[in-house]
Each structure stands twice: as structure tokens, then as C-alpha cells.
Protein backbone atom coordinates (compact mmCIF):
# COMPACT_ATOMS: atom_id res chain seq x y z
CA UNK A 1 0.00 0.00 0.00
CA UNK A 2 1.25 3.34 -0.81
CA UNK A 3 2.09 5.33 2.02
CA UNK A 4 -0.15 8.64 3.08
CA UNK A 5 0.50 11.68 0.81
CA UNK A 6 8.34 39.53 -9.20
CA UNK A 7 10.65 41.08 -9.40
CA UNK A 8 14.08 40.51 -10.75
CA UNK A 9 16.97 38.83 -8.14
CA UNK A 10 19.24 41.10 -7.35
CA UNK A 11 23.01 40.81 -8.38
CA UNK A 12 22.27 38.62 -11.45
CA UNK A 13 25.54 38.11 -12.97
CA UNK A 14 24.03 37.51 -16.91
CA UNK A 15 27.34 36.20 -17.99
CA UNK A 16 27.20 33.40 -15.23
CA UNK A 17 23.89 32.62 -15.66
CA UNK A 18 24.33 32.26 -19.72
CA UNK A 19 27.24 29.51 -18.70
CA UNK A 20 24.50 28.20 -16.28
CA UNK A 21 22.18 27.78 -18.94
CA UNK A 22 24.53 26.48 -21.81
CA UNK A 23 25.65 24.06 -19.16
CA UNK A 24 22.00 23.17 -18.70
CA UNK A 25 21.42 22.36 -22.27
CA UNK A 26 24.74 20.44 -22.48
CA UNK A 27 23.26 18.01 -20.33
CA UNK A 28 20.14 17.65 -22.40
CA UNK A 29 22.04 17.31 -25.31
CA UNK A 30 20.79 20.63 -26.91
CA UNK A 31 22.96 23.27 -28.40
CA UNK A 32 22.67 26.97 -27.33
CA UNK A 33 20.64 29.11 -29.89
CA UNK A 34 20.26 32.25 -29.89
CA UNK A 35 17.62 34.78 -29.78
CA UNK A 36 14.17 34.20 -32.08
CA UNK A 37 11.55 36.89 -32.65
CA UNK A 38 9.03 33.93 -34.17
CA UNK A 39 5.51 34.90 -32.99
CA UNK A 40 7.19 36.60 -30.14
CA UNK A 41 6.53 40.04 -28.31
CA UNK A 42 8.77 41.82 -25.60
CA UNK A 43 6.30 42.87 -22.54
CA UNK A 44 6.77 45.27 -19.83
CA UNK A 45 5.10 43.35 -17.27
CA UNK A 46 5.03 39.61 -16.73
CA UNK A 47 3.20 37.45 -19.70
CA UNK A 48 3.64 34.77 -21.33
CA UNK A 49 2.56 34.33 -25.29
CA UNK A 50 2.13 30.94 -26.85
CA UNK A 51 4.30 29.86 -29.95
CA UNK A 52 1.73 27.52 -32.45
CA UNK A 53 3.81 25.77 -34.04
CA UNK A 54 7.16 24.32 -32.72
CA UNK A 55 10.04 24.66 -35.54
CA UNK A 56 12.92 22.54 -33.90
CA UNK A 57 13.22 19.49 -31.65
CA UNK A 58 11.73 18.69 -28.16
CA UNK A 59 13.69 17.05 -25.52
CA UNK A 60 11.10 15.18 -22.90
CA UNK A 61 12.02 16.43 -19.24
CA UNK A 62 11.76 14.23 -16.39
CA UNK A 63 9.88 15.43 -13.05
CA UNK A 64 7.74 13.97 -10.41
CA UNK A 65 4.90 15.38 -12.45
CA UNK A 66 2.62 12.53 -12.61
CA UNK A 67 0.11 12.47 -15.30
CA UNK A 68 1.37 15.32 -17.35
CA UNK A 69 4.12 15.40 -19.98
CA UNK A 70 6.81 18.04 -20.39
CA UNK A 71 9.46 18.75 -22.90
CA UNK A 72 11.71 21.22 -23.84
CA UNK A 73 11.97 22.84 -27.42
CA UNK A 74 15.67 24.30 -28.14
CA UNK A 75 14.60 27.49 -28.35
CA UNK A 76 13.50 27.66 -24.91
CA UNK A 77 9.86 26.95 -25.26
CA UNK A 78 7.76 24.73 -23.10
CA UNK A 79 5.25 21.58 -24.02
CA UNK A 80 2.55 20.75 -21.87
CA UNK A 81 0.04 17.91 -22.41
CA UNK A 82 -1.76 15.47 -20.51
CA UNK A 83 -3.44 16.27 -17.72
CA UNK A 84 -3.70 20.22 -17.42
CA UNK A 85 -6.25 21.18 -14.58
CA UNK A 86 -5.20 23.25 -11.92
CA UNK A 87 -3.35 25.91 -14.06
CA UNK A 88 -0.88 23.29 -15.20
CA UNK A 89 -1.25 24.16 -18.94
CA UNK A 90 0.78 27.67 -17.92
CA UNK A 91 -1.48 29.71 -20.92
CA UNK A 92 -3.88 31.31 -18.17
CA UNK A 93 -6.66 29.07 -18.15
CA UNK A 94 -7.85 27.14 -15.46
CA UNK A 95 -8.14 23.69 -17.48
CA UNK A 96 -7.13 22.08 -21.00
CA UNK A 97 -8.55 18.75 -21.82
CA UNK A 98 -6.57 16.04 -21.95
CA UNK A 99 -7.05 15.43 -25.82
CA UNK A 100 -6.45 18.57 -26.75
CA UNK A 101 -3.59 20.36 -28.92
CA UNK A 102 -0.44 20.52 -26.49
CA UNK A 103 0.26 23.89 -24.89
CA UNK A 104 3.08 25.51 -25.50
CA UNK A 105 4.45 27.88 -23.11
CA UNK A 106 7.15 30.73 -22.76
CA UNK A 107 8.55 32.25 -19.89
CA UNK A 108 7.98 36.51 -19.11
CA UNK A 109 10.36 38.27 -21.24
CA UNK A 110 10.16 41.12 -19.07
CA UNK A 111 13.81 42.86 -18.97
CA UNK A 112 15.68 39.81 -20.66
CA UNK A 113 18.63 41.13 -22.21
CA UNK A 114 17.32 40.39 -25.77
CA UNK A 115 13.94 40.67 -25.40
CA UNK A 116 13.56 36.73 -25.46
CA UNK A 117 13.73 34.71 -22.55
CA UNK A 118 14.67 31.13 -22.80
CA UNK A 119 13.92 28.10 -20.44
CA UNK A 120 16.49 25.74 -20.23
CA UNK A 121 15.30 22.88 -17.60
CA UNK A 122 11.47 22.01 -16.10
CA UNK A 123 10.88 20.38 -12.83
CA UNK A 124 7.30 19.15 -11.49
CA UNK A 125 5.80 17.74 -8.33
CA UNK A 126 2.84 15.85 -7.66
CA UNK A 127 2.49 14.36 -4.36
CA UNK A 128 4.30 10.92 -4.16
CA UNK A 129 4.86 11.09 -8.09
CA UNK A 130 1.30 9.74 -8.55
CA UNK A 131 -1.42 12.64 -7.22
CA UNK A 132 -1.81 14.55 -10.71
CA UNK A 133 -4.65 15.89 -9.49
CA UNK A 134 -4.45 18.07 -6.57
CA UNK A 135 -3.69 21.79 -6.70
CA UNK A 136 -2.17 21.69 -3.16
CA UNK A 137 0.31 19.66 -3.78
CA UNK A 138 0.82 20.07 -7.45
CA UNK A 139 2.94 22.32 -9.38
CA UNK A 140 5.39 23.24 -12.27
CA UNK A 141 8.69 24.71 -12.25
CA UNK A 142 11.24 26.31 -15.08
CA UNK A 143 14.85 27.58 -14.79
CA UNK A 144 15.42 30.37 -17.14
CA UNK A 145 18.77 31.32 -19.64
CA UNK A 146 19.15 33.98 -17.36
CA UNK A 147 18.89 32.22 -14.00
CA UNK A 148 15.30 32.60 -12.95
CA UNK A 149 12.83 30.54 -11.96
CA UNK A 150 9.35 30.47 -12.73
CA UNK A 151 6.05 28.33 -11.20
CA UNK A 152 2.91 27.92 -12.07
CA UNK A 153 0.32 24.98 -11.64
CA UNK A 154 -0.84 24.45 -8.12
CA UNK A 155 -1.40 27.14 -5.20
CA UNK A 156 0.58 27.98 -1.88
CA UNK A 157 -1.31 25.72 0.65
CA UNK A 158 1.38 24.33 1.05
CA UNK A 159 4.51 26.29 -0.66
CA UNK A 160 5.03 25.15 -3.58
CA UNK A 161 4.60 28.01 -5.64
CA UNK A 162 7.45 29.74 -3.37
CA UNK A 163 5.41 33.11 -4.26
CA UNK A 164 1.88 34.45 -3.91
CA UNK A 165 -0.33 35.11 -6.67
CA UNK A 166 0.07 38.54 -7.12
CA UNK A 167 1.02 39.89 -9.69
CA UNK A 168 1.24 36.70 -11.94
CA UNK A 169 -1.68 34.07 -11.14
CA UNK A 170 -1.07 30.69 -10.63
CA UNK A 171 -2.01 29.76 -14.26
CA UNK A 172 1.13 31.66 -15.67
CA UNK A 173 4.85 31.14 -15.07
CA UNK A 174 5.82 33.83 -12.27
CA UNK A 175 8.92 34.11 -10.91
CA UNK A 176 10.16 32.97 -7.82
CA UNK A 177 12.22 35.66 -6.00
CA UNK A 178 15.92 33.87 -4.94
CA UNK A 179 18.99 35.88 -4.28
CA UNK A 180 21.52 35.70 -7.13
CA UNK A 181 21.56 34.19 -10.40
CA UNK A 182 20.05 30.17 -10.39
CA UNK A 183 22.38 27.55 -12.48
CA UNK A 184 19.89 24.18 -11.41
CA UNK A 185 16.64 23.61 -10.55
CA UNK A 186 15.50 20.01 -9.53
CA UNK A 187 12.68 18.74 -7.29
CA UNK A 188 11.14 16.16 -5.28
CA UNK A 189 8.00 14.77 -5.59
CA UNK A 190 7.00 17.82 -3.12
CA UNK A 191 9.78 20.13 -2.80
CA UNK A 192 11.49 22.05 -5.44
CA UNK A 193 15.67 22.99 -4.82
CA UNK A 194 17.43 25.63 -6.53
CA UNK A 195 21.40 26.13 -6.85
CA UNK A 196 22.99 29.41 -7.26
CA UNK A 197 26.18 30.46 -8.70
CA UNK A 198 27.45 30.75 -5.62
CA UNK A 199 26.56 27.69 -4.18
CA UNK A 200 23.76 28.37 -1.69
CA UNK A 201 21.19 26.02 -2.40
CA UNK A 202 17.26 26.62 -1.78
CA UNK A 203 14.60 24.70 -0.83
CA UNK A 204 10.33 25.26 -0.77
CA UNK A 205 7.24 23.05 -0.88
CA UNK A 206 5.67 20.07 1.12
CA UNK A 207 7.79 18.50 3.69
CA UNK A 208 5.28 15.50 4.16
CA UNK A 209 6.13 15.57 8.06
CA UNK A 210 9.58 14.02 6.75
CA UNK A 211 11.70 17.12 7.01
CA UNK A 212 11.82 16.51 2.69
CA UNK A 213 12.12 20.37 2.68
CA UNK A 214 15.57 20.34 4.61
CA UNK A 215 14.48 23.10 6.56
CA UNK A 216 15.23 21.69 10.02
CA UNK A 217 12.10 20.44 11.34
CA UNK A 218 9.94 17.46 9.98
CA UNK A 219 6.89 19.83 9.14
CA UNK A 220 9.11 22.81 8.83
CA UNK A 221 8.70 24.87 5.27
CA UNK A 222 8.99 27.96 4.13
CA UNK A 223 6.23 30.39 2.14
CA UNK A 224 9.50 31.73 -0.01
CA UNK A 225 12.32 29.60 -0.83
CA UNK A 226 15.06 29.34 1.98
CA UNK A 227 18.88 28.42 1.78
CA UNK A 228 19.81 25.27 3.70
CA UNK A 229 23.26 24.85 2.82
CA UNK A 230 25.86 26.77 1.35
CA UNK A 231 29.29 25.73 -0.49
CA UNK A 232 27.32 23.47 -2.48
CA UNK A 233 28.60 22.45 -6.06
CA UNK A 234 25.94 19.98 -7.23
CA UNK A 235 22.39 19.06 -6.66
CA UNK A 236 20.14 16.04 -6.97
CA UNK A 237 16.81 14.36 -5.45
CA UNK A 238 14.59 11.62 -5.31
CA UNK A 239 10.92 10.94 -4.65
CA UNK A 240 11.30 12.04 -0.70
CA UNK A 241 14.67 13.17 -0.49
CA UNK A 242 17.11 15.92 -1.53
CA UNK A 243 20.84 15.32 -2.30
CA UNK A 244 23.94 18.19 -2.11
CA UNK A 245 27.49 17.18 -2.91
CA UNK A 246 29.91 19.58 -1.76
CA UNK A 247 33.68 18.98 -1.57
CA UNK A 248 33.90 17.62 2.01
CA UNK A 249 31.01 15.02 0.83
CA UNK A 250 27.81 13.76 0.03
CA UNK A 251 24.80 15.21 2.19
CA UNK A 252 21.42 14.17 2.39
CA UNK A 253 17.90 15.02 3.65
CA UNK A 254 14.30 13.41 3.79
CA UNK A 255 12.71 10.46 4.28
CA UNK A 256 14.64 7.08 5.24
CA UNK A 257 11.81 4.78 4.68
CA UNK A 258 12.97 2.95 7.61
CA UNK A 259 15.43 2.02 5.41
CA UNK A 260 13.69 -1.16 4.34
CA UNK A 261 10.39 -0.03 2.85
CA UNK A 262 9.77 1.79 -0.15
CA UNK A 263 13.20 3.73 -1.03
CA UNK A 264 15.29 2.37 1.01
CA UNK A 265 17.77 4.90 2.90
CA UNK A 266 18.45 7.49 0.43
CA UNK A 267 21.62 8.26 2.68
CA UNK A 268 23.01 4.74 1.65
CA UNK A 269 24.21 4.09 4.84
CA UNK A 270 21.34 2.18 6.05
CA UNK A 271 20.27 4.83 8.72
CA UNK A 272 16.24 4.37 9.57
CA UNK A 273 16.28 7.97 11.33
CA UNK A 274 14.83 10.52 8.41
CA UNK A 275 17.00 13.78 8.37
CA UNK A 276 15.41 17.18 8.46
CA UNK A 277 18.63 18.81 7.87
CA UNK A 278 21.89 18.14 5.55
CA UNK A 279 23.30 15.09 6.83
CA UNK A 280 26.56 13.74 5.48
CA UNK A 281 26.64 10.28 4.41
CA UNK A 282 28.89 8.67 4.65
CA UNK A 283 28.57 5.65 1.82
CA UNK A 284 28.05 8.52 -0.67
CA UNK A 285 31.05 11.02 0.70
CA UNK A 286 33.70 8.04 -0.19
CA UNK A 287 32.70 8.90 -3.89
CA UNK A 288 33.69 12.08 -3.40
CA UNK A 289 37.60 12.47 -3.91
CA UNK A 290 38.50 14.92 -6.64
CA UNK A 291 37.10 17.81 -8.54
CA UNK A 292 34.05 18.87 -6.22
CA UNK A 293 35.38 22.08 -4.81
CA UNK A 294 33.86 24.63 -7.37
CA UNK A 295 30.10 25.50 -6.30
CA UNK A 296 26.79 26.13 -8.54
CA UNK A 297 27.88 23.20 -10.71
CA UNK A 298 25.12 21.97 -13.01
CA UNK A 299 25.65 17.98 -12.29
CA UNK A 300 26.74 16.02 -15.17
CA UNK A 301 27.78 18.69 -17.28
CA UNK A 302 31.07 19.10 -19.01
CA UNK A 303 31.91 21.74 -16.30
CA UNK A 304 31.20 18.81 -13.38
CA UNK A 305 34.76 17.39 -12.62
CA UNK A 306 33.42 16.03 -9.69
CA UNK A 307 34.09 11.85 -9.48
CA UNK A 308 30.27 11.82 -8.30
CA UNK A 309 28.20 13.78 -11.17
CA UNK A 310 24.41 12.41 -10.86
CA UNK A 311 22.22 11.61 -8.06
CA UNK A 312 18.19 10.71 -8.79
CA UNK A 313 15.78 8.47 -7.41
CA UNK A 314 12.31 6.34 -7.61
CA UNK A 315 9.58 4.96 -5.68
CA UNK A 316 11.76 1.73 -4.69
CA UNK A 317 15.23 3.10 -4.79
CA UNK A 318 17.93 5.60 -5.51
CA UNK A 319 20.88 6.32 -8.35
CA UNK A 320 24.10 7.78 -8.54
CA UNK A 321 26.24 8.07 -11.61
CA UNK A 322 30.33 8.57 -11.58
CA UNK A 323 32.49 10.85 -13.70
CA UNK A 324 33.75 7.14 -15.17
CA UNK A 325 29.74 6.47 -16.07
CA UNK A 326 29.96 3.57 -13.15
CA UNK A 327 25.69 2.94 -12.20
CA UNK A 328 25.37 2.84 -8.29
CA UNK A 329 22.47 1.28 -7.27
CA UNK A 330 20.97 1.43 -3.74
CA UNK A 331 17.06 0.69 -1.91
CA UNK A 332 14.24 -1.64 -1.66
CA UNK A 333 15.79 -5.24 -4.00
CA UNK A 334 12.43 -7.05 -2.81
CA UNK A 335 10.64 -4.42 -5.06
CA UNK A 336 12.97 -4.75 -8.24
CA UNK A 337 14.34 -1.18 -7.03
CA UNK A 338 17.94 -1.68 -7.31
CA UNK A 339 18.62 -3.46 -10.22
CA UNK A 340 20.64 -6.03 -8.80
CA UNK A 341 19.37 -9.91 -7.27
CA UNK A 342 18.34 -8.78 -3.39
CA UNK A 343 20.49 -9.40 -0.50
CA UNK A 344 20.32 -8.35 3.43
CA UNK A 345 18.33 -5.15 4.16
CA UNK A 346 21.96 -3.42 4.63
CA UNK A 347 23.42 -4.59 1.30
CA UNK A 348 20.61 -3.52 -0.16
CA UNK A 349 21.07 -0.31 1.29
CA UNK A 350 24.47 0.38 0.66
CA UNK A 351 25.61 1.91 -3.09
CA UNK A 352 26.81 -0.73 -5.12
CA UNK A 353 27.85 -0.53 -8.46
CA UNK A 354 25.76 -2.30 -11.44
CA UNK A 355 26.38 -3.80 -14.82
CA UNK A 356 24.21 -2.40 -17.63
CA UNK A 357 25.54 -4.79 -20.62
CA UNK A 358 29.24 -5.39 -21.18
CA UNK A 359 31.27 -2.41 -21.49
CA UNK A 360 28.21 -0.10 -21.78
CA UNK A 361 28.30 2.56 -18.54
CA UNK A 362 26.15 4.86 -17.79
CA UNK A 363 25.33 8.26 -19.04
CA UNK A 364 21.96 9.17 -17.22
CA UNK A 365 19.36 8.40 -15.43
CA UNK A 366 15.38 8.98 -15.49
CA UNK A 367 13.40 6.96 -12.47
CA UNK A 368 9.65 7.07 -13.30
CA UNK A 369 7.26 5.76 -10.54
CA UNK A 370 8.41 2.06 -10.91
CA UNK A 371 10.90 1.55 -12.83
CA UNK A 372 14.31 3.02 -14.02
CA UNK A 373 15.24 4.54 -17.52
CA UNK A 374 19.10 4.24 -17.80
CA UNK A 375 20.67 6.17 -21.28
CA UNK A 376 23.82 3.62 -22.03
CA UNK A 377 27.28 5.11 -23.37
CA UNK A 378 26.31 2.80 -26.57
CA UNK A 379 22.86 5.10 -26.95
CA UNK A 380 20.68 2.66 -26.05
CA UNK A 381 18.23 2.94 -22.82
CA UNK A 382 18.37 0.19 -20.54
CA UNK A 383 15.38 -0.52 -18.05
CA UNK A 384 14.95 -2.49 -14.66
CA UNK A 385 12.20 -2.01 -12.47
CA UNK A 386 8.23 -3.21 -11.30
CA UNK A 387 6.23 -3.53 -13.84
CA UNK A 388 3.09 -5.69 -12.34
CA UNK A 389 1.27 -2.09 -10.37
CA UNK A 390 0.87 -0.56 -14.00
CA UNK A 391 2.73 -1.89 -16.40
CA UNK A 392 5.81 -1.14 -18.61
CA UNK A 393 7.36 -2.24 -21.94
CA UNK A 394 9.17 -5.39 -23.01
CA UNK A 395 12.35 -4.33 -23.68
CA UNK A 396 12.42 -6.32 -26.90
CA UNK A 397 8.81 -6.57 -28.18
CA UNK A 398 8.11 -2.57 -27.08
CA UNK A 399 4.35 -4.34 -26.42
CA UNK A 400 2.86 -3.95 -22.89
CA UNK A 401 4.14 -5.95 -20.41
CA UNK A 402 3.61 -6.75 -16.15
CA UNK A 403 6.68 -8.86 -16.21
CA UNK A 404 9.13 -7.35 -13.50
CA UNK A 405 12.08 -6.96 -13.95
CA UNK A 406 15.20 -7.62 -11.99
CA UNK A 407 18.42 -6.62 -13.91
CA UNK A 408 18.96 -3.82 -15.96
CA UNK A 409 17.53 -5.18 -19.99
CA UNK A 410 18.58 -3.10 -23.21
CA UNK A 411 15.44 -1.82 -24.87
CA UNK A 412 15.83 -3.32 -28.09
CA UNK A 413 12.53 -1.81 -29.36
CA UNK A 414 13.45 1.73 -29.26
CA UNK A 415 16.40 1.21 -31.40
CA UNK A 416 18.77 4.58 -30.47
CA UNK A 417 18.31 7.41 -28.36
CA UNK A 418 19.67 10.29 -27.54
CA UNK A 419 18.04 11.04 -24.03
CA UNK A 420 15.69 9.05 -21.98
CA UNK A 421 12.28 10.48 -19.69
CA UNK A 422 9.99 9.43 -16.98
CA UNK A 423 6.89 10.78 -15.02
CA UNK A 424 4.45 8.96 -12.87
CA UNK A 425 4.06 5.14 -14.58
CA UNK A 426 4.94 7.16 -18.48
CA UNK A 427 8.76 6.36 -19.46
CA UNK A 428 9.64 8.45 -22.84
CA UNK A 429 13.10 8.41 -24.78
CA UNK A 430 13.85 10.93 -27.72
CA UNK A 431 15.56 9.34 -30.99
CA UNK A 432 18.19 11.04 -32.99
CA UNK A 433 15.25 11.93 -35.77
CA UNK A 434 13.48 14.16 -32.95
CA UNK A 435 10.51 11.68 -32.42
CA UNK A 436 9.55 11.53 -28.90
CA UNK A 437 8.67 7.87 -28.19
CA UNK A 438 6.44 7.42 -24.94
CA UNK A 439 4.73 4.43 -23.06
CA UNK A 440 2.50 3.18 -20.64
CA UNK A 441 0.62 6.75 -19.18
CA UNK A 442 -0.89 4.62 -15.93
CA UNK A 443 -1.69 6.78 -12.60
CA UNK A 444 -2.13 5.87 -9.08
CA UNK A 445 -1.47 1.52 -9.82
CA UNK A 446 -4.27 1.91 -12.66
CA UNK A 447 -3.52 0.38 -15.94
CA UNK A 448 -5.28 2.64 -18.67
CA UNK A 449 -4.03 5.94 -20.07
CA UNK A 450 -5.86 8.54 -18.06
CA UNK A 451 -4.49 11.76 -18.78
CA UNK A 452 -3.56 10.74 -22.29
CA UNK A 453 0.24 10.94 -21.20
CA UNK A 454 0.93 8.53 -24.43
CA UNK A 455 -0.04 10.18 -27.49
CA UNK A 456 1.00 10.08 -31.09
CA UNK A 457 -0.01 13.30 -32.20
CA UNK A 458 0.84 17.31 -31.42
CA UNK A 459 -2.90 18.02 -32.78
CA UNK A 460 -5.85 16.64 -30.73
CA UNK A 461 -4.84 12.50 -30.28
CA UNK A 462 -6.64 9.44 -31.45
CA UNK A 463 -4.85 7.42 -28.34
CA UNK A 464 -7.96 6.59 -25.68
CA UNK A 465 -7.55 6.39 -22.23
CA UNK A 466 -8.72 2.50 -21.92
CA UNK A 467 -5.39 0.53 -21.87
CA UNK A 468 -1.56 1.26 -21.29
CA UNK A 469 0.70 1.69 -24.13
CA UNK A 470 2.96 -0.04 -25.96
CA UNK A 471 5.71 2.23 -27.31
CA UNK A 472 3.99 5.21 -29.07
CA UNK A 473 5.93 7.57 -31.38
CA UNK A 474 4.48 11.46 -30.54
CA UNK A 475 6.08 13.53 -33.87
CA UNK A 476 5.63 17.22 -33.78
CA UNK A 477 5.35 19.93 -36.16
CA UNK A 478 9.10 20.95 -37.27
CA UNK A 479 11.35 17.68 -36.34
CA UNK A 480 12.86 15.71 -38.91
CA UNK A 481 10.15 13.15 -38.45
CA UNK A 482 7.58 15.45 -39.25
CA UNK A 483 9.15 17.04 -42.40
């Protein structure tokens, strides 16, 4: 059973936060681009206008988002689809159906240097990465070229907006006010964490009683995002925990689970006590041994010299990827969360490195719900995970499958990819040709396609919502595919 669920920053460096951003894109495999004036107006105050017709290439984000899909046009543009209640959409209405044309979004262009501002990386919550639905704890997130970042999606019940609704409603991308210029923005499935240039990192949204906020009290959260930590150089979470490596180590804060149920210990030591502040760890600091002194380091990109570059996590489990693409595993075997046969409850809760197919390592991750999305050196995505709550893929057939599965398996099916996506019970990979490819689309252990996550088309979809889905290629307007 699933457990219970502005105005502009002051001292922006725009130089620093450009290096941000093209570190950003590095790591979704996008090229910088510079400014566009396509269907595009410079505003005074906060707005956001709607591009109808993409031109170039998406690249699917992953986010605890549950039942809504996300990707990122090169140009800086946002797609929305799925479900899109609750503001989600980001075009100022209250509701899109689920059927209906994807929304595209852009962020304010109010004072941006060129008139054009550009998002570079989207993070979402949803409760537990499987309540789409509710406003309170639902909510979008987008880091900006010039090291902003903007939410819209949910309300500030509890915080995770990090800003009130005046004067940019919910239903539009309004910036969050944090001191300095942003270079990463990740999230829990509750709490969003921002790191700055200068390595202070920042933390708002639901703590779940867990202390997932970092904040220093189990319940503890902040209206307006508040620094935790400082000296930080990278930053990474997982469904009920946030991660900061800094060069004296590896620390942690959240939920243990006990450290047998669900997640496991996302400390990998094996503690059961949660942490409502940064902890060390001390399985994860003996990673750390070169190259993790600079701060406001976007993880895993060319500028991340640090021998411990990628930290994410899932429902039964947690991931860390070295600077030599070695795949550290860690959590809840019982559950097929760690990609590995299971062993004592402390072996499964200690980081240990696994095999994705010989001499293949590792170049990221994506968890969705379930299961884990692994993008191999030899461009393949790999796959391990539970498949029998709402199904996945065969790696080899691409059909729809409830066969679990223990050991990381080479998705044959997809053929090669260049990046690899989850959300709630959806995986999604992009291929070289700019189709997104997408799957299953389940919510909440249900097996059919509510939301319409898995769709083949950028107009209204044919796709019902009665079964999960086998793989699914989504072209768009513009892409290769398309032309």
C-alpha cells in the first residue's frame, strides 16, 4: 500500500547565468541558440505568449509530475500535455482537456537582455509522483537562460509556488524571488531545490512531516524559498529526499523509509532515522575524492569534474552516476528497485555498483514511478524495475508488459536514443530523428491511459484512455520526423 501523501533577483551576474544555462542544455544534449523573434513580443510586465507551431526538436524532461508530460523545445519553449487542470497548462486558463492540442508555453520576457527569454530545464511535483490531481500539492517549475525561476500549476497551501499570486496568477509562469543568479533547478515529488552560482542552495514546498524540505524540522517549510546549505557544487533528489554534494562530501535530507520499505535509505548508509537537515553520508562522501570544490555546478555537465556527477531516485530506490559512467544502485531489492538480485536489508542499502551490458556505462538516469530509464554510453536505454502495479514495456517486443524486472535489460525496441524520460508510470526516450517515443501513461497503480500521457499526435490525439501503451511515437510539427 502506498504510504499517506516579481521582481528581478538582485546581483544577477548575466554572464554566469548564460554559462549556467549552456551548461544546462549540455546536459540535455541541446545546443545553445540564440535569440528568435518567431511569434514573439517583448512585454513590460510579466506574460507569457504561446508559440503555435514548434520549428525545432523537443527534448522530454523528467519530473515527479505525474500524469502530465513536459518537454523542452531548443529554443526555450515549453510543451505541456496530458493532464492540465489546476493551471498546469501555464497559458492562463484554469483547465485544457486532456485530448487537446499541447500547450506551448514561454517564460515573461520582461527585462531579458534580448527581449527573449529562454527556459532551459522544467521540474514538477505531484504528491508521491502519482497525485496529478491536486492543486495543493501540485505544481510546475522552469529555470530560465538567465537564471530565474518560474512556477505555475498548483497554489501555496502548502509552498510550492514559493510566491503568492500577485502579480502573476497561478495559471502563468511567475517568478520565484531567490537571491543571485540560479544555475539548477530540480525537485522532489514535493519540494522544489534551486542552486545558485554561488553555491547556496534553496529549498520550498511540502515536507510530508519528513523534514523533505531540509528546513530543520519534519513539518518545517517555508512560504519563499530558503537556503539550507551553502558551499554546495551539485544538486540532486529523489521521490522524498534531496541530495547536495559539496567537496567535504555527500549530504542528504528526507525520508529514510525505515530504510527497508519503499526507497530504502536514500543516505546509503542504512540509517532508519529521516533527516530534516543536511546530513553527510557517509557511503556517498567516499565517492567524493577529486574535482568537487567549485560551487553552482550543473551535475553532469562538461563543467562537473566532480568523481560523483548524478544523483536521482524512484519509488523503490535511488541512483548515482560517476564521472567514469559507473551505475550505483541502492534501496528496496524485494521491489525490483535496485537493479541487482536482493540481498540483506543493509546490502541492499548500501551503493553498489551495477552492470548495464558489457562495457556499456552509464550516461543518465530517469526513475519514473516504478521503474528506471538508464541512457547507455552505446545510446541505447536500458530498463529495470516493477512492472506488475501498471505496467511497462518489453524491452524487446516494445508491447505492454507486467513482467518485473530484476536486472537492468537493453530496450531493443526503441532502437537509439539520444536522451531518456519518466513521469508517474509514463517512461519516454527521444531518438536522434526528434521523435519523442512514450509508453504506458498509468496513474495511481491503474492500468489505462488517463491523462492521455501517451499520445501520437501534437494536434488533438486518437490514443484513448482505456489501456496502457505499448511504445507510441508522438512527432511534432518541425522535427525531422515530421518534415
Amino acid at each position: 500500500m502506498r504510504p499517506a501523501r516579481t521582481t528581478r533577483p538582485a546581483g544577477v551576474d548575466p554572464r554566469r547565468a548564460l554559462a549556467g544555462a549552456a551548461a544546462v542544455l549540455a546536459v540535455l544534449g541541446l545546443a545553445a541558440v540564440g535569440a528568435t523573434s518567431a511569434a514573439y513580443t517583448d512585454r513590460a510586465t510579466a506574460v507569457t505568449d504561446v508559440f503555435t507551431a514548434p520549428t525545432t526538436r523537443f527534448i522530454p524532461q523528467p519530473t515527479y509530475l505525474a500524469g502530465t508530460g513536459t518537454a523542452l523545445q531548443d529554443d526555450g519553449t515549453i510543451a505541456v500535455w496530458g493532464y492540465r487542470g489546476n493551471g498546469l497548462s501555464g497559458t492562463g486558463v484554469a483547465s485544457v482537456g486532456h485530448a487537446d492540442t499541447i500547450s506551448l508555453v514561454t517564460l515573461p520576457a520582461d527585462d531579458h537582455p534580448d527581449g527573449r527569454r529562454r527556459a532551459v530545464k522544467v521540474a514538477g511535483v505531484s504528491l508521491d509522483n502519482y497525485y496529478p490531481t491536486d492543486a495543493n500539492y501540485t505544481g510546475m517549475a522552469a529555470l530560465s537562460d538567465d537564471g530565474r525561476v518560474y512556477t505555475w500549476g498548483g497554489n501555496q497551501s502548502h509552498n510550492i509556488m514559493g510566491r503568492t499570486a500577485s502579480p502573476v496568477p497561478f495559471n502563468r509562469p511567475g517568478q520565484v524571488a531567490i537571491p543571485g543568479t540560479v544555475v539548477d533547478l530540480v525537485s522532489s515529488a514535493s519540494v522544489f531545490l534551486a542552486l545558485t552560482d554561488t553555491g547556496d542552495l534553496y529549498t520550498w514546498g511540502y515536507p510530508q512531516g519528513r523534514g523533505v524540505t531540509g528546513q530543520g524540522g519534519s513539518s518545517t517549510s517555508s512560504s519563499t524559498p530558503a537556503r539550507i546549505l551553502t558551499g554546495v557544487h551539485s544538486i540532486g533528489a529523489g521521490v522524498w529526499n534531496g541530495w547536495a554534494v559539496r567537496g567535504d562530501g555527500v549530504y542528504w535530507w528526507g525520508w529514510a523509509n525505515a530504510a527497508g520499505a519503499y526507497a530504502g535509505a536514500p543516505s546509503g548508509d542504512n540509517t532508519t532515522a529521516n533527516a530534516t537537515s543536511p546530513t553527510r553520508s557517509a557511503a556517498l562522501s567516499a565517492h567524493v575524492t577529486s574535482g568537487c570544490t567549485a560551487v553552482g555546478v550543473v551535475a553532469g555537465s562538461p563543467e562537473d569534474d566532480c568523481t560523483l556527477q548524478r544523483l536521482t531516485g524512484h519509488y523503490y530506490g535511488s541512483q548515482a552516476v560517476l564521472a567514469d559512467g559507473t551505475l550505483l544502485t541502492w534501496g528496496n531489492a524485494v521491489e525490483w528497485g535496485t537493479g541487482r538480485p536482493s540481498g540483506t536489508t543493509a546490502q541492499n542499502n548500501t551503493p553498489t555498483a551495477i552492470t548495464l551490458a558489457a562495457g556499456v556505462t552509464a550516461v543518465r538516469v530517469a526513475p519514473t514511478e516504478d521503474y528506471v530509464l538508464v541512457l547507455g554510453s552505446d545510446g541505447h536505454a536500458y530498463v529495470w524495475g516493477r512492472y506488475s502495479y501498471a505496467r511497462g514495456v518489453d524491452p524487446g517486443t516494445g508491447l505492454v508488459s507486467s513482467t518485473n524486472i530484476r536486472e537492468p535489460a537493453r530496450m531493443t525496441a526503441l532502437g537509439e536514443v539520444v536522451a531518456v524520460s519518466g513521469h508517474g508510470y509514463t517512461g519516454g526516450a527521444l531518438r536522434a530523428d526528434g521523435t519523442l517515443v512514450l509508453w504506458g501513461g498509468t496513474t495511481q497503480g491503474g492500468n489505462s491511459n488517463t491523462y492521455r500521457t501517451v499520445r501520437d499526435s501534437f494536434r488533438p490525439t486518437g490514443i484513448g484512455i482505456a489501456s496502457a501503451q505499448p511504445l507510441t511515437a508522438l512527432v511534432l510539427p518541425g522535427t525531422e520526423a515530421a518534415q
